[in-house]
Every structure is written in structure tokens, then in C-alpha cells.
PDB file of N, CA and C in Angstrom:
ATOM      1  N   UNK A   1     -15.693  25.120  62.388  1.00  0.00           N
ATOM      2  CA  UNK A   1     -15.602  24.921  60.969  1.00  0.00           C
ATOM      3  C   UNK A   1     -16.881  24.259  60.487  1.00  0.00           C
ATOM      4  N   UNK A   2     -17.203  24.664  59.545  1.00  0.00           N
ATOM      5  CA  UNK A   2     -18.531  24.349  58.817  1.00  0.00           C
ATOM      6  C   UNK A   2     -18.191  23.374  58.217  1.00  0.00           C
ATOM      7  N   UNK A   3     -19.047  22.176  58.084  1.00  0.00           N
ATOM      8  CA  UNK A   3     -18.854  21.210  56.773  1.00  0.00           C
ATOM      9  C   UNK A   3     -20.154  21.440  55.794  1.00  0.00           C
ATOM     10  N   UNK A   4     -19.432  21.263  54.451  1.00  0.00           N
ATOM     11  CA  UNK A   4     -20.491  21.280  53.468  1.00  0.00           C
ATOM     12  C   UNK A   4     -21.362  19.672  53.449  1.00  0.00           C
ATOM     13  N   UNK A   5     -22.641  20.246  53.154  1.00  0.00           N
ATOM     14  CA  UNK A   5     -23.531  18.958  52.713  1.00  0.00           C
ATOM     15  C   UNK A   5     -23.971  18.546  51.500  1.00  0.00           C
ATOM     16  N   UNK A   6     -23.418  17.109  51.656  1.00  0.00           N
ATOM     17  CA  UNK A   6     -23.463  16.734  50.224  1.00  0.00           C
ATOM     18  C   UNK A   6     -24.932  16.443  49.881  1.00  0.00           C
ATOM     19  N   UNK A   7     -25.261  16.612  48.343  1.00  0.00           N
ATOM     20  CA  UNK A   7     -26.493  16.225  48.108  1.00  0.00           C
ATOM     21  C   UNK A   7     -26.571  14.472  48.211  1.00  0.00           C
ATOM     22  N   UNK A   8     -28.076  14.761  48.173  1.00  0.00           N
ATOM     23  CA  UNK A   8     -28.503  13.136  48.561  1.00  0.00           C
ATOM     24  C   UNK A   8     -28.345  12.317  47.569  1.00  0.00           C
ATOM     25  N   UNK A   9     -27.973  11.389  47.144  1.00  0.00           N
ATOM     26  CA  UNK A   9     -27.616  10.185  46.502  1.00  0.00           C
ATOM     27  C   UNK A   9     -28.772   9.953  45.912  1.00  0.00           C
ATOM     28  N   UNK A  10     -29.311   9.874  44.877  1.00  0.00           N
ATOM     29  CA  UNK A  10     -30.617   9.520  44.242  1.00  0.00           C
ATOM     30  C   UNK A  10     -30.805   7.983  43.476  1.00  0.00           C
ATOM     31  N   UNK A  11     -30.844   7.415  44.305  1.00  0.00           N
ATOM     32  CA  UNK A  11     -31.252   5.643  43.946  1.00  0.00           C
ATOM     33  C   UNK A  11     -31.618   4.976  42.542  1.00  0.00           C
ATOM     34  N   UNK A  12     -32.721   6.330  42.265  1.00  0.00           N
ATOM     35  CA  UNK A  12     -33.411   5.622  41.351  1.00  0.00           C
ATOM     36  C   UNK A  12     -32.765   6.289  39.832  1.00  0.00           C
ATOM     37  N   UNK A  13     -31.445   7.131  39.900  1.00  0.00           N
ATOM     38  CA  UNK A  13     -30.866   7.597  39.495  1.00  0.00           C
ATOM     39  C   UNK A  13     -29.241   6.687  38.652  1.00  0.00           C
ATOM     40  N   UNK A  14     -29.227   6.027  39.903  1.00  0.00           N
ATOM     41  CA  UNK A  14     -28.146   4.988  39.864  1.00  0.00           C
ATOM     42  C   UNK A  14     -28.460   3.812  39.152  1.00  0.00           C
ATOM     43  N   UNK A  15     -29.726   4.017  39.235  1.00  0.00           N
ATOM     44  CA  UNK A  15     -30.099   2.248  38.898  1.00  0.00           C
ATOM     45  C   UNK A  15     -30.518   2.722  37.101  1.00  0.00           C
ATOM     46  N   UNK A  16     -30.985   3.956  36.958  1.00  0.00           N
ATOM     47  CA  UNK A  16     -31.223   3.920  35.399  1.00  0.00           C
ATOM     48  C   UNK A  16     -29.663   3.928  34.897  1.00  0.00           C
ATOM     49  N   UNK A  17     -28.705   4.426  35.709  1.00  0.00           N
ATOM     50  CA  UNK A  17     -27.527   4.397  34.929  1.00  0.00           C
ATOM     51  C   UNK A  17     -26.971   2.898  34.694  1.00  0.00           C
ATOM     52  N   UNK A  18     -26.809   2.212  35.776  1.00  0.00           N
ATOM     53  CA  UNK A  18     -26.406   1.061  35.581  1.00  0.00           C
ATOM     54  C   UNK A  18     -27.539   0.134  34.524  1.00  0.00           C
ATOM     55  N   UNK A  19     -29.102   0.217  34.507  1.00  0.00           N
ATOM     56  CA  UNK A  19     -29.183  -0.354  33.306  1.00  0.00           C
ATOM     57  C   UNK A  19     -29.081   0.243  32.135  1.00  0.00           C
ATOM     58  N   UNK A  20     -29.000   1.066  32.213  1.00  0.00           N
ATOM     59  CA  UNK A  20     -28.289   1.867  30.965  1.00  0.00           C
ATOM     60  C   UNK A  20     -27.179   1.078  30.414  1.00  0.00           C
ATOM     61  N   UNK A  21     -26.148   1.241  30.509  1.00  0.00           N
ATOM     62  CA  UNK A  21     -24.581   0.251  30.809  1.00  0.00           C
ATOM     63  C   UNK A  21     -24.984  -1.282  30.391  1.00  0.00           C
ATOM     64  N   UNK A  22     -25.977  -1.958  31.368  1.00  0.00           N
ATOM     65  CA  UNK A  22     -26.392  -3.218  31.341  1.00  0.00           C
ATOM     66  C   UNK A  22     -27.081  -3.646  29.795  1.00  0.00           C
ATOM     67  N   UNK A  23     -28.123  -2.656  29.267  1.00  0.00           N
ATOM     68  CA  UNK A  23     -28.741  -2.747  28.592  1.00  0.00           C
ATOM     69  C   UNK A  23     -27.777  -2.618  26.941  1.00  0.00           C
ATOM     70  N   UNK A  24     -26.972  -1.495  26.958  1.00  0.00           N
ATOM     71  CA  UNK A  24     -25.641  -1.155  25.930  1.00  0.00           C
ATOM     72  C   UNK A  24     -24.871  -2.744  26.144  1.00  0.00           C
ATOM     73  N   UNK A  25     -23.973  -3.392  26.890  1.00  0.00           N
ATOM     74  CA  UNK A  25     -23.648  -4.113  26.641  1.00  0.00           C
ATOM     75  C   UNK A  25     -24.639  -5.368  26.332  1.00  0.00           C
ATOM     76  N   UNK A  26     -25.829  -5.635  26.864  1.00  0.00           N
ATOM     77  CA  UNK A  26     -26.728  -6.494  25.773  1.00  0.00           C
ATOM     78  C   UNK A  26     -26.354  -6.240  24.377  1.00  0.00           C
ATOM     79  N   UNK A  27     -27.408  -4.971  23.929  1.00  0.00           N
ATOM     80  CA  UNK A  27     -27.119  -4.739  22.567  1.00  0.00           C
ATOM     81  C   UNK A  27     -25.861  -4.844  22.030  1.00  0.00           C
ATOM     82  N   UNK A  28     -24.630  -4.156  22.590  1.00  0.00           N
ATOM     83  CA  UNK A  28     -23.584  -5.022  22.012  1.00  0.00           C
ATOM     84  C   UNK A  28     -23.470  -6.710  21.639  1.00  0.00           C
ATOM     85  N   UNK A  29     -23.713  -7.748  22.681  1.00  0.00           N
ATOM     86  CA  UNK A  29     -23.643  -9.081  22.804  1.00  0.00           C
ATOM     87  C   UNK A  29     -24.400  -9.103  21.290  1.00  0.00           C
ATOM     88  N   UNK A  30     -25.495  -8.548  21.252  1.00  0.00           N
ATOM     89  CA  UNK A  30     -26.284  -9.260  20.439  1.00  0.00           C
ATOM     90  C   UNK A  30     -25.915  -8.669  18.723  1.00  0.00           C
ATOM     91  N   UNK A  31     -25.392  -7.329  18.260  1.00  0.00           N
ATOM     92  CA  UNK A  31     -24.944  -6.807  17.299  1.00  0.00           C
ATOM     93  C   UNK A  31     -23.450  -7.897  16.875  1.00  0.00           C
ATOM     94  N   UNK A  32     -23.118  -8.283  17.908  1.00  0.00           N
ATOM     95  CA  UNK A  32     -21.726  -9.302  17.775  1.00  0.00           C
ATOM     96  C   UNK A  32     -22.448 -10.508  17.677  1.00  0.00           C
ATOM     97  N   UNK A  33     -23.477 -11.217  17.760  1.00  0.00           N
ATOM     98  CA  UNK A  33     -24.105 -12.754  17.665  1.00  0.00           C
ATOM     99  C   UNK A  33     -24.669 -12.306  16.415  1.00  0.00           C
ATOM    100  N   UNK A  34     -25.297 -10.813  15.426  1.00  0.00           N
ATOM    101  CA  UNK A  34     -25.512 -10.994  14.565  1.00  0.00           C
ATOM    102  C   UNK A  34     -24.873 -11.129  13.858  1.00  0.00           C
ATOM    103  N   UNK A  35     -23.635 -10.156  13.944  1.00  0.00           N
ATOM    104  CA  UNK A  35     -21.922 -10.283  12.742  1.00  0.00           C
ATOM    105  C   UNK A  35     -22.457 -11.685  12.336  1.00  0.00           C
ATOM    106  N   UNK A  36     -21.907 -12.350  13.446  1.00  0.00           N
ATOM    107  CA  UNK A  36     -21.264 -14.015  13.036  1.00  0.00           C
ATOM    108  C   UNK A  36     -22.433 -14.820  12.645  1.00  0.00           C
ATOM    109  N   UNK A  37     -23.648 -14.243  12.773  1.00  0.00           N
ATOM    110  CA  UNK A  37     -24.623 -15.220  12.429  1.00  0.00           C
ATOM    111  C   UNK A  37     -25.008 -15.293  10.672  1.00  0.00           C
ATOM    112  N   UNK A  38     -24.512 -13.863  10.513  1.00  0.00           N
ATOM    113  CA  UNK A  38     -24.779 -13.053   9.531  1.00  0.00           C
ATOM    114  C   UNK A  38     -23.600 -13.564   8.138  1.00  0.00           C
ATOM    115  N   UNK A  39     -23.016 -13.511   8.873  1.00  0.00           N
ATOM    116  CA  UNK A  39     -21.012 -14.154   8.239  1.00  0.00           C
ATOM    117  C   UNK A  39     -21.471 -15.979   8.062  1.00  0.00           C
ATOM    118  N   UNK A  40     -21.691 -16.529   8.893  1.00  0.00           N
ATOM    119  CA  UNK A  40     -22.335 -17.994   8.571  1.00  0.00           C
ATOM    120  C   UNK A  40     -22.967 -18.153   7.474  1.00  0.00           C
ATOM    121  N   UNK A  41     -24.533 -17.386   7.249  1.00  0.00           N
ATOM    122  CA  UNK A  41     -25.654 -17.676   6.768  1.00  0.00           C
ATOM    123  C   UNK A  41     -25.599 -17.501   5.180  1.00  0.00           C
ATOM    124  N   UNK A  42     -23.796 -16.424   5.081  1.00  0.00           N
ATOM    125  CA  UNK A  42     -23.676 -16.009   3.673  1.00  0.00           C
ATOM    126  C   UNK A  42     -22.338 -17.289   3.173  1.00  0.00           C
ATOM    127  N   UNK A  43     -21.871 -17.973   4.378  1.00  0.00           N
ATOM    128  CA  UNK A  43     -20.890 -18.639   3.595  1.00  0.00           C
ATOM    129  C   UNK A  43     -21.814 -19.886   3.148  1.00  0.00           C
ATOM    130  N   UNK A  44     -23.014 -20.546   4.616  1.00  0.00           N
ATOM    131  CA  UNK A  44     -23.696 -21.314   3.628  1.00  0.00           C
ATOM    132  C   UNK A  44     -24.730 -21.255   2.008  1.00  0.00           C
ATOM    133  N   UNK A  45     -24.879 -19.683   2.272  1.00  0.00           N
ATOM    134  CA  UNK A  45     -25.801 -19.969   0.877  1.00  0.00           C
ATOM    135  C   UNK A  45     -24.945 -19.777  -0.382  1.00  0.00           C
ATOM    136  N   UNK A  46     -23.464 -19.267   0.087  1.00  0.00           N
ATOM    137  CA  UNK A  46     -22.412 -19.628  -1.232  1.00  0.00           C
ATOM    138  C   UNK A  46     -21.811 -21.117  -1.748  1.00  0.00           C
ATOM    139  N   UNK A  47     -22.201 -21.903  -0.689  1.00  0.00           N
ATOM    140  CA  UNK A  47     -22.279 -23.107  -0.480  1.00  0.00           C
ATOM    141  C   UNK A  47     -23.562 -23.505  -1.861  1.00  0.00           C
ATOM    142  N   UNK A  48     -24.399 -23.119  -1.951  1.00  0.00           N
ATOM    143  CA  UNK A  48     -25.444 -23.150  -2.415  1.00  0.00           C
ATOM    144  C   UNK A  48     -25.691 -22.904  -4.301  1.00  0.00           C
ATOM    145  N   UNK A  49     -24.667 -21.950  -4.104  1.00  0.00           N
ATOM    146  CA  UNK A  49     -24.715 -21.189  -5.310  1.00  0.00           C
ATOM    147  C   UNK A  49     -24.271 -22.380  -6.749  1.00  0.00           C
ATOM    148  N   UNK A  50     -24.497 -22.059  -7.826  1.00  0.00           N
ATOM    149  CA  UNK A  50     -24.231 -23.311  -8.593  1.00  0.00           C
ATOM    150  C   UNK A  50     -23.734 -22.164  -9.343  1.00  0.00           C
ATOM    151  N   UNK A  51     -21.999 -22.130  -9.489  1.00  0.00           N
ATOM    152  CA  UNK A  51     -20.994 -21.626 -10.376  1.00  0.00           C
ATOM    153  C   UNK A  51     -21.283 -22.313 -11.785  1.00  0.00           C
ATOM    154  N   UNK A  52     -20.674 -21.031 -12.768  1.00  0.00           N
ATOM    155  CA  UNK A  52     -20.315 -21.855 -14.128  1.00  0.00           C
ATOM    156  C   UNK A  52     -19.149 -22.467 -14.173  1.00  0.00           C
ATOM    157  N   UNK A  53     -18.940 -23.337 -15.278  1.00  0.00           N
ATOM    158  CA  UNK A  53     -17.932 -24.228 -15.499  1.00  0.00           C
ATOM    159  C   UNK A  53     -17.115 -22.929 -16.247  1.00  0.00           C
ATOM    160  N   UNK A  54     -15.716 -23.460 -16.545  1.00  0.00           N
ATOM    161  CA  UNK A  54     -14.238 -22.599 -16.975  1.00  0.00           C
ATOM    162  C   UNK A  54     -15.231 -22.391 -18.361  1.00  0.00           C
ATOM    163  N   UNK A  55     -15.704 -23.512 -18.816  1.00  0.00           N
ATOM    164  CA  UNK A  55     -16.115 -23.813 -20.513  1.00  0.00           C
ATOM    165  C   UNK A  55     -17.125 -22.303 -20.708  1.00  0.00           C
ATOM    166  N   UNK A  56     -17.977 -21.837 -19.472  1.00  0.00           N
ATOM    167  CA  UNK A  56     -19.217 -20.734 -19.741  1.00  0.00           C
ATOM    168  C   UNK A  56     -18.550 -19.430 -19.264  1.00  0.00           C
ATOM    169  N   UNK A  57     -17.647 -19.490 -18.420  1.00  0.00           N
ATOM    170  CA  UNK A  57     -16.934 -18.484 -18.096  1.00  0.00           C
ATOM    171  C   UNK A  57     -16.517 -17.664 -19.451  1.00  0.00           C
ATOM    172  N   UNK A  58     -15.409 -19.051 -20.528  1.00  0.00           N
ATOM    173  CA  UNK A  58     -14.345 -18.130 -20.855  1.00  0.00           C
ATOM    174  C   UNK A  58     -15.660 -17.876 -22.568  1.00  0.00           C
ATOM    175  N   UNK A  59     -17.188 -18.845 -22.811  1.00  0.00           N
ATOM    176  CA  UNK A  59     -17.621 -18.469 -23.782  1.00  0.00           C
ATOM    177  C   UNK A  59     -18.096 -16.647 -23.155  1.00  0.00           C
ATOM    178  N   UNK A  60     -18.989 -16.509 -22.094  1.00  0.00           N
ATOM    179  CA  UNK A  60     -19.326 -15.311 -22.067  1.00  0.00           C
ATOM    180  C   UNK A  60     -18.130 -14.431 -22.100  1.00  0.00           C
ATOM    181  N   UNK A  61     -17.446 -14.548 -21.620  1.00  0.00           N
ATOM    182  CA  UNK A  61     -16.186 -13.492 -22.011  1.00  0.00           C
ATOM    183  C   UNK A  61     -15.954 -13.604 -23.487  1.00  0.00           C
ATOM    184  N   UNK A  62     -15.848 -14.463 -24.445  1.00  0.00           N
ATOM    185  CA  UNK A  62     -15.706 -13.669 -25.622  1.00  0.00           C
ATOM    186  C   UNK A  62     -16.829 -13.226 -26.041  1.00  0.00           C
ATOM    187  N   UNK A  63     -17.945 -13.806 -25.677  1.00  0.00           N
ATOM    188  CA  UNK A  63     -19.029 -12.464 -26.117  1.00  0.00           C
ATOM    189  C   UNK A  63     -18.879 -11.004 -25.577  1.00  0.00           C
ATOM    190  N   UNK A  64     -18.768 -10.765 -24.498  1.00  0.00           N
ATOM    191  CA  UNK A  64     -18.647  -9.622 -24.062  1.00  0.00           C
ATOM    192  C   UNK A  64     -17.221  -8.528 -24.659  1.00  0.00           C
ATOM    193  N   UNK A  65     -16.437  -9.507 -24.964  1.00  0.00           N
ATOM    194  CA  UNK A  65     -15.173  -8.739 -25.995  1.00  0.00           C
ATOM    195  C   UNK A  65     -15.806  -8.397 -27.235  1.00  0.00           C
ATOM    196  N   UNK A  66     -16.554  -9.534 -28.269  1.00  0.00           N
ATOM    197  CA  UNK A  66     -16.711  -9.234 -29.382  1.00  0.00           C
ATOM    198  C   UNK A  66     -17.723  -7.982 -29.125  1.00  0.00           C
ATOM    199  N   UNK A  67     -18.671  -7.914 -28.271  1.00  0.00           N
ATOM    200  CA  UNK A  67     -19.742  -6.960 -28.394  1.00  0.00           C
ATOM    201  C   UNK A  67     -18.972  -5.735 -28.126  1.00  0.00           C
ATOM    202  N   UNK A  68     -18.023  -5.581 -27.233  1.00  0.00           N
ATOM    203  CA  UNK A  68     -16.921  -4.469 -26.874  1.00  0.00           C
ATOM    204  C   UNK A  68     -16.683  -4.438 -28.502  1.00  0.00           C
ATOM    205  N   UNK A  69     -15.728  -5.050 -28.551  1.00  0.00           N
ATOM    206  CA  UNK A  69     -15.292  -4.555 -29.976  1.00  0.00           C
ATOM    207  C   UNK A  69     -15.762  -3.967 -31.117  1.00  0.00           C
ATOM    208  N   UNK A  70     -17.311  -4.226 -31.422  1.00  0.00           N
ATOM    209  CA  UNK A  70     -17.903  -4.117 -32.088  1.00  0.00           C
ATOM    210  C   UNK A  70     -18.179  -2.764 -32.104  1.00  0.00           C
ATOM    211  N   UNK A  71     -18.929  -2.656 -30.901  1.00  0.00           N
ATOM    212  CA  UNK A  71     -19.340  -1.649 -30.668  1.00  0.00           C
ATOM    213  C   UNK A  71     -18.065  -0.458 -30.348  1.00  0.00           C
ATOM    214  N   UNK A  72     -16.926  -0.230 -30.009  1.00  0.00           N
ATOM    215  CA  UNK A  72     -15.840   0.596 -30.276  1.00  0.00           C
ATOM    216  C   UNK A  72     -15.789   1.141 -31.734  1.00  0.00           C
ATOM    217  N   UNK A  73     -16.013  -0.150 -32.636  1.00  0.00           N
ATOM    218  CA  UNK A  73     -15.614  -0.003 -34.589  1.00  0.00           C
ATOM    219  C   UNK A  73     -16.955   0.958 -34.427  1.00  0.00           C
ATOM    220  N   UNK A  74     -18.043   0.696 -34.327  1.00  0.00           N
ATOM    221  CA  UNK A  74     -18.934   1.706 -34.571  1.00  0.00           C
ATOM    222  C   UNK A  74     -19.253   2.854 -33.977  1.00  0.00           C
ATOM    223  N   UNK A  75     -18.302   3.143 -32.492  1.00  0.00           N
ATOM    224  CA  UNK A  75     -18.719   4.413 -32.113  1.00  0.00           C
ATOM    225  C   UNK A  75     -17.061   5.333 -32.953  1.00  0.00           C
ATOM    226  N   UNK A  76     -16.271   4.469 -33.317  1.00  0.00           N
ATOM    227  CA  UNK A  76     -15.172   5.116 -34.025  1.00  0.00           C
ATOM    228  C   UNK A  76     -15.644   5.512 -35.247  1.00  0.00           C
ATOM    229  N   UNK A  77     -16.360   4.935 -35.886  1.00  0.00           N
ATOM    230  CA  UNK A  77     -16.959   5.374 -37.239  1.00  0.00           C
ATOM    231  C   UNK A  77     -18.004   6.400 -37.096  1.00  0.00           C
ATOM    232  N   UNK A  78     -18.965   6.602 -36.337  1.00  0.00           N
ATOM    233  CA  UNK A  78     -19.462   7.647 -36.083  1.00  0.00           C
ATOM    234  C   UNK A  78     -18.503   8.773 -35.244  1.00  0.00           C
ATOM    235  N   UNK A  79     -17.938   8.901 -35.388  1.00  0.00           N
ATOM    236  CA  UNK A  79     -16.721  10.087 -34.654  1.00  0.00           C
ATOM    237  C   UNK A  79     -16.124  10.290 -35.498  1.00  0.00           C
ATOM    238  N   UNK A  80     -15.765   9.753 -36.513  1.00  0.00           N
ATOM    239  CA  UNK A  80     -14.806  10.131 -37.802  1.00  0.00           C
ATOM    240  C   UNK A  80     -15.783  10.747 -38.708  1.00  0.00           C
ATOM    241  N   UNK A  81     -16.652  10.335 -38.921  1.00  0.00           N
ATOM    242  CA  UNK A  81     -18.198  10.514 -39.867  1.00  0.00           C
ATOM    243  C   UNK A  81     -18.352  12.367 -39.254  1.00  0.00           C
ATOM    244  N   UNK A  82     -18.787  12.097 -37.910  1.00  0.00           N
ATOM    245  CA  UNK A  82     -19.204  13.246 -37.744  1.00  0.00           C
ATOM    246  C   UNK A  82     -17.702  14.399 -37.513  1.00  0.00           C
ATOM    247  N   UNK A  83     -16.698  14.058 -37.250  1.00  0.00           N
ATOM    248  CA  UNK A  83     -15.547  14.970 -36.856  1.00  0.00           C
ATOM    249  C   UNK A  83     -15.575  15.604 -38.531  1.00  0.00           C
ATOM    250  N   UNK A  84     -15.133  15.140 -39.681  1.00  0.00           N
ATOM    251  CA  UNK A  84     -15.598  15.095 -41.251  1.00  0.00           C
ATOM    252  C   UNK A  84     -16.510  16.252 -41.561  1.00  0.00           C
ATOM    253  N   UNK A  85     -17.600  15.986 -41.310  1.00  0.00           N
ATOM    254  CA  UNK A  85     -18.933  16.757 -41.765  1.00  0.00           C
ATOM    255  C   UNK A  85     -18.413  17.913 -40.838  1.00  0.00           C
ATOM    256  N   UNK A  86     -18.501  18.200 -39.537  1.00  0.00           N
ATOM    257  CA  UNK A  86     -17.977  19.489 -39.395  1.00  0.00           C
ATOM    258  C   UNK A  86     -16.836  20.007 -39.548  1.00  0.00           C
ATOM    259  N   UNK A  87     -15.794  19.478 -40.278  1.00  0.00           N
ATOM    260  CA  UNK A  87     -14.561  19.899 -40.723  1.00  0.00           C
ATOM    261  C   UNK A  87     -14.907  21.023 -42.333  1.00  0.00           C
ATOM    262  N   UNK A  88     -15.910  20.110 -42.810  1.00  0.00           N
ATOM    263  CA  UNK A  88     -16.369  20.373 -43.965  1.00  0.00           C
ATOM    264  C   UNK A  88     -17.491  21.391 -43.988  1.00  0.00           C
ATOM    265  N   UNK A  89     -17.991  21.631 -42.761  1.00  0.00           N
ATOM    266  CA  UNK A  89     -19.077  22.975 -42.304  1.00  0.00           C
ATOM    267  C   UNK A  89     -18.066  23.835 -42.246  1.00  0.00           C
ATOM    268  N   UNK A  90     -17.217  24.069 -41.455  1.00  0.00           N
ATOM    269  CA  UNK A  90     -16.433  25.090 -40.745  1.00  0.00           C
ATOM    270  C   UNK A  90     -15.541  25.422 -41.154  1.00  0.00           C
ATOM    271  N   UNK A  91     -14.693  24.382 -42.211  1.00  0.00           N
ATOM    272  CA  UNK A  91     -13.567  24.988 -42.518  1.00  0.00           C
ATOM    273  C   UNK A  91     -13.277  24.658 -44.039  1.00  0.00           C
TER     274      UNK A  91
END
């Protein structure tokens, strides 16, 4: 009975695989030390941040309503203005 021969084991074959492997879990370690370094660096500079008071909060919000509002009355008046004039072309 014949036995088959196996090919030769290639060393330098093994060893790129295993740092292969070696090298992937580095880069993992280190993509996971950035998360958290990354997650830190944003809670301290919110730390940092200088919020408005309730008092600037709730003034810019009524500016931003009145300018809403305003501006609604005048895009409603130009839509009635112009719906009008071509009512009055066309029909």
C-alpha cells in the first residue's frame, strides 16, 4: 500500500499567519482604547461647555416663534395674493 505525501509545512507561512491574527487583535485593543478615550474626551469638554440659563433659552424661543409666525402671515399672504391674480387670469 502506497502512502500519500504530505506537502511540506511552510514555516514562514505560519508565522505570517499568526502575525496576521497577532497584529488584528492589536488593532482591535487599540480601536477599543480609542472608543473609550474618545467617549472620555467628549464628556470632559461637555464639562466645559457654558450652557444658557432657562431665562436665554425660553427668550430665544420666542424669537424663533415670533419670526415663525411672522413669516407664515407673509408667506400666507403671498399665496392668497397670488392664488387671486390667477383665478382672475384664468377664470
Amino acid at each position: 500500500m502506497e502512502t500519500e505525501r504530505l506537502p511540506d509545512i511552510d514555516n514562514k507561512n505560519i508565522s505570517k499567519k499568526s502575525k496576521a491574527k497577532d497584529t488584528k487583535k492589536a488593532d482591535d485593543k487599540k480601536k477599543a482604547k480609542n472608543r473609550s478615550n474618545f467617549a472620555k474626551e467628549v464628556i470632559a469638554e461637555l464639562k466645559k461647555v457654558s450652557w444658557p440659563s432657562k431665562k436665554d433659552v425660553i427668550k430665544a424661543t420666542g424669537v424663533v416663534v415670533a419670526i415663525s409666525a411672522a413669516l407664515g402671515i407673509v408667506v400666507g399672504l403671498f399665496d392668497y395674493l397670488f392664488s387671486t391674480l390667477i383665478g382672475l387670469i384664468v377664470g
